[in-house]
Protein backbone atom coordinates (compact mmCIF):
# COMPACT_ATOMS: atom_id res chain seq x y z
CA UNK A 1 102.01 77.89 151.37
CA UNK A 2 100.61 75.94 148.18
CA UNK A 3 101.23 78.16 145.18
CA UNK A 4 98.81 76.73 142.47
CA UNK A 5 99.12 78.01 138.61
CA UNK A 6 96.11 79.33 137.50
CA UNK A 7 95.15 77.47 133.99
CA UNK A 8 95.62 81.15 132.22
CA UNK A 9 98.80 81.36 133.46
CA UNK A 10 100.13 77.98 131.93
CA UNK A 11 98.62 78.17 128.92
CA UNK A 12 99.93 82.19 128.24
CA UNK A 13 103.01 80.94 125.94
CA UNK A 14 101.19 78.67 124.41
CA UNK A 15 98.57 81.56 123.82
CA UNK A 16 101.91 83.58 122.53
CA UNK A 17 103.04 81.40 120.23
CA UNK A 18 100.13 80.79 118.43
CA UNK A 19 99.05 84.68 118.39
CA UNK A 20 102.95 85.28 116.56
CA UNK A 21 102.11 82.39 114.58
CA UNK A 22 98.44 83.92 113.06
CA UNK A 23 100.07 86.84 112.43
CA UNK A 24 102.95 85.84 110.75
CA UNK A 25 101.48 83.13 108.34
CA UNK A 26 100.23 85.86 106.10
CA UNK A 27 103.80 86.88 105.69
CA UNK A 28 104.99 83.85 104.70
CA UNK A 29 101.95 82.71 102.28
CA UNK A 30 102.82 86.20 100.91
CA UNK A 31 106.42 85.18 100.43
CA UNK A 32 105.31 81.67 98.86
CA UNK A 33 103.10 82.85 96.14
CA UNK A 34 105.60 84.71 94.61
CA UNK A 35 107.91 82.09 93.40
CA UNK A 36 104.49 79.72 92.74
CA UNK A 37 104.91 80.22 88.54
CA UNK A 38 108.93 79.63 87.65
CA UNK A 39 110.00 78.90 84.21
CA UNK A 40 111.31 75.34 83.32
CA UNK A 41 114.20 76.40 81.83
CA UNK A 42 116.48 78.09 84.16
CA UNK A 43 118.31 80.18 81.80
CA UNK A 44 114.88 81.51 81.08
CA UNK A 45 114.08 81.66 84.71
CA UNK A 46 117.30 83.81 85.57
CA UNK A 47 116.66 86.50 82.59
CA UNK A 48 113.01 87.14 83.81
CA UNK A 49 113.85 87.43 87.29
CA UNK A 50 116.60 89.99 86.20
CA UNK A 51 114.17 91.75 84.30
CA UNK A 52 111.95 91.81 87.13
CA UNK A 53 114.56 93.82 89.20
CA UNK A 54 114.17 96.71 86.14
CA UNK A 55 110.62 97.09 86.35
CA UNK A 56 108.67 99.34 88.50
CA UNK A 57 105.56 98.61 90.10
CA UNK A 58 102.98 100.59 89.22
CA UNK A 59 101.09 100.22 92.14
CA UNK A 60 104.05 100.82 94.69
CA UNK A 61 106.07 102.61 92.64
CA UNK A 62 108.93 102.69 94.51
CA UNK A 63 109.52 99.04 93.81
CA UNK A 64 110.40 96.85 91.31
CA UNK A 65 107.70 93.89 90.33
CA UNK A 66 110.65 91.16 92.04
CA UNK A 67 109.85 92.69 95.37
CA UNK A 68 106.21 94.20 95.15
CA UNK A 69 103.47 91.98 96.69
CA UNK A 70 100.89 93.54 94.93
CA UNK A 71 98.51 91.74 92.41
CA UNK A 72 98.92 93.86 89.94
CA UNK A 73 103.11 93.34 90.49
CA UNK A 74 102.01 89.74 90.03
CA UNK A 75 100.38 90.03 87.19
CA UNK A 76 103.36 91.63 85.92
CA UNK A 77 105.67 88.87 87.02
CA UNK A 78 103.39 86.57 84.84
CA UNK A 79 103.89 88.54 81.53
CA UNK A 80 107.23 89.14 81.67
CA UNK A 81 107.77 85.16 82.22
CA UNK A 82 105.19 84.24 79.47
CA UNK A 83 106.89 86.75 77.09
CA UNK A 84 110.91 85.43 77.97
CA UNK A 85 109.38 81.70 77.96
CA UNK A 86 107.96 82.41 73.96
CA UNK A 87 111.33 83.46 73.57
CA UNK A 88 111.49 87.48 73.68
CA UNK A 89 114.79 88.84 74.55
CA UNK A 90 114.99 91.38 77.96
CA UNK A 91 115.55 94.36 75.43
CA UNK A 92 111.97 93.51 73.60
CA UNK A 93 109.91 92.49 76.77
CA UNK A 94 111.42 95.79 78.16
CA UNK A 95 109.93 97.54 74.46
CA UNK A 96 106.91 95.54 74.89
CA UNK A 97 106.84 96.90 78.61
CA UNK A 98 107.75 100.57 77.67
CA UNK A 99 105.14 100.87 74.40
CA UNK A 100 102.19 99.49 76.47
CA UNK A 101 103.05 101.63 79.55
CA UNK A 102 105.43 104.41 79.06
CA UNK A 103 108.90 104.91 80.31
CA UNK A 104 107.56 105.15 83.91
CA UNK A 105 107.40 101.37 84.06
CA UNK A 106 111.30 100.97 84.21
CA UNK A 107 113.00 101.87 87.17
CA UNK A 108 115.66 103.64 85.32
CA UNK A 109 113.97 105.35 82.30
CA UNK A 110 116.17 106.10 79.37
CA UNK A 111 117.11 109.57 79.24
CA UNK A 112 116.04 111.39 76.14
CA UNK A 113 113.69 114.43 75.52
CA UNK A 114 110.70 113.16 76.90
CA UNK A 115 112.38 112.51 80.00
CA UNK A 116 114.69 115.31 80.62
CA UNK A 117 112.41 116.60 83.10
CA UNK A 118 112.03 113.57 85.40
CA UNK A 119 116.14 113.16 85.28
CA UNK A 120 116.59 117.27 85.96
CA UNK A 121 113.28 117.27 88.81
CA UNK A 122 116.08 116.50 91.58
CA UNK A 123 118.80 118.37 90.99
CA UNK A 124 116.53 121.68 90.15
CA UNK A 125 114.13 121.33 93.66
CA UNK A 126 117.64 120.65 95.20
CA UNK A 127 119.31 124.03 94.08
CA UNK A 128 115.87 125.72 94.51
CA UNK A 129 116.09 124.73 98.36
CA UNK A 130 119.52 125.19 98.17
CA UNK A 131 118.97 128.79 97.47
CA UNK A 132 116.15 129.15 99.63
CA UNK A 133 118.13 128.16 102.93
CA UNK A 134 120.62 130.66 101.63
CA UNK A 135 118.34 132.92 101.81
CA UNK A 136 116.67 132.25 105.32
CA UNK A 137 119.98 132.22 106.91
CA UNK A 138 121.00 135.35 105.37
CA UNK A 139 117.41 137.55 106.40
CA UNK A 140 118.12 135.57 110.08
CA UNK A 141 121.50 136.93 110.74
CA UNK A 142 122.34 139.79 112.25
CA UNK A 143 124.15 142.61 111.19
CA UNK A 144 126.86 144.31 112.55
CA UNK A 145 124.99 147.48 112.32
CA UNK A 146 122.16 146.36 114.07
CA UNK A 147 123.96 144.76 116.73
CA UNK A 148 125.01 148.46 118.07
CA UNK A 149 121.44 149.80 117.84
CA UNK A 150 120.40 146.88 120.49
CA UNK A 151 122.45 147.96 123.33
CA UNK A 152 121.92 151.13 123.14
């Protein structure tokens, strides 16, 4: 018996590769244009990219601006660079930050009066659902006295 390849079937990890390939070049283009604009100085270098990991993305949110993809995170990057490379220290790019867009934009606001609330928010919906499980499991247990009147 003469088992021939079909051409599809030889050419299926070469098909493969380059499908994983197209799909993972956007990840690493991604990953490149990050790092694109450094500092010359890389004492200057270090302190932005430290205050990068304070900052919160305002687009993501959950993110700082080191590890956000997003333009706008970009954009970001670029200020805080241009402000540490004329020289700013992290405590007045982080004032510069904070005056321009409120104590959201740090990833651990300061806590003070105007944020009490966003510091309490978890700890208060934790007791409240603390105290509402309490109170499910208490209306969903029996009682003794009911348990009689079932049997009978």
């Amino acid at each position: 018996m003469n088992h021939r390849r079909s051409p599809l079937n030889s050419a299926r990890p070469a098909l493969l590769l380059t499908l994983l390939l197209a799909l993972a070049w956007p990840l690493a283009a991604g990953a490149t244009a990050m790092d694109r604009d450094t500092l010359a100085d890389p004492a200057q270098e270090a302190t932005a990219r430290a205050l990068m990991t304070e900052i919160r993305c305002l687009v993501c949110q959950g993110e700082s601006i080191a590890d956000s993809n997003a333009d706008y995170a970009a954009d970001l990057r670029r200020l805080v660079r241009e402000r540490v490379a004329a020289g700013d220290t992290p405590q007045q790019v982080r004032a510069f930050l904070v005056a321009r867009y409120g104590d959201s934009i740090l990833l651990k606001p300061p806590v003070k009066p105007a944020t009490w609330a966003l510091w309490a928010a978890p700890a208060l919906f934790l007791g409240v659902g603390l105290l509402l499980a309490l109170r499910l499991f208490r209306q969903a247990r029996p009682r003794a006295g009911d348990a009689g009147e079932d049997r009978a």
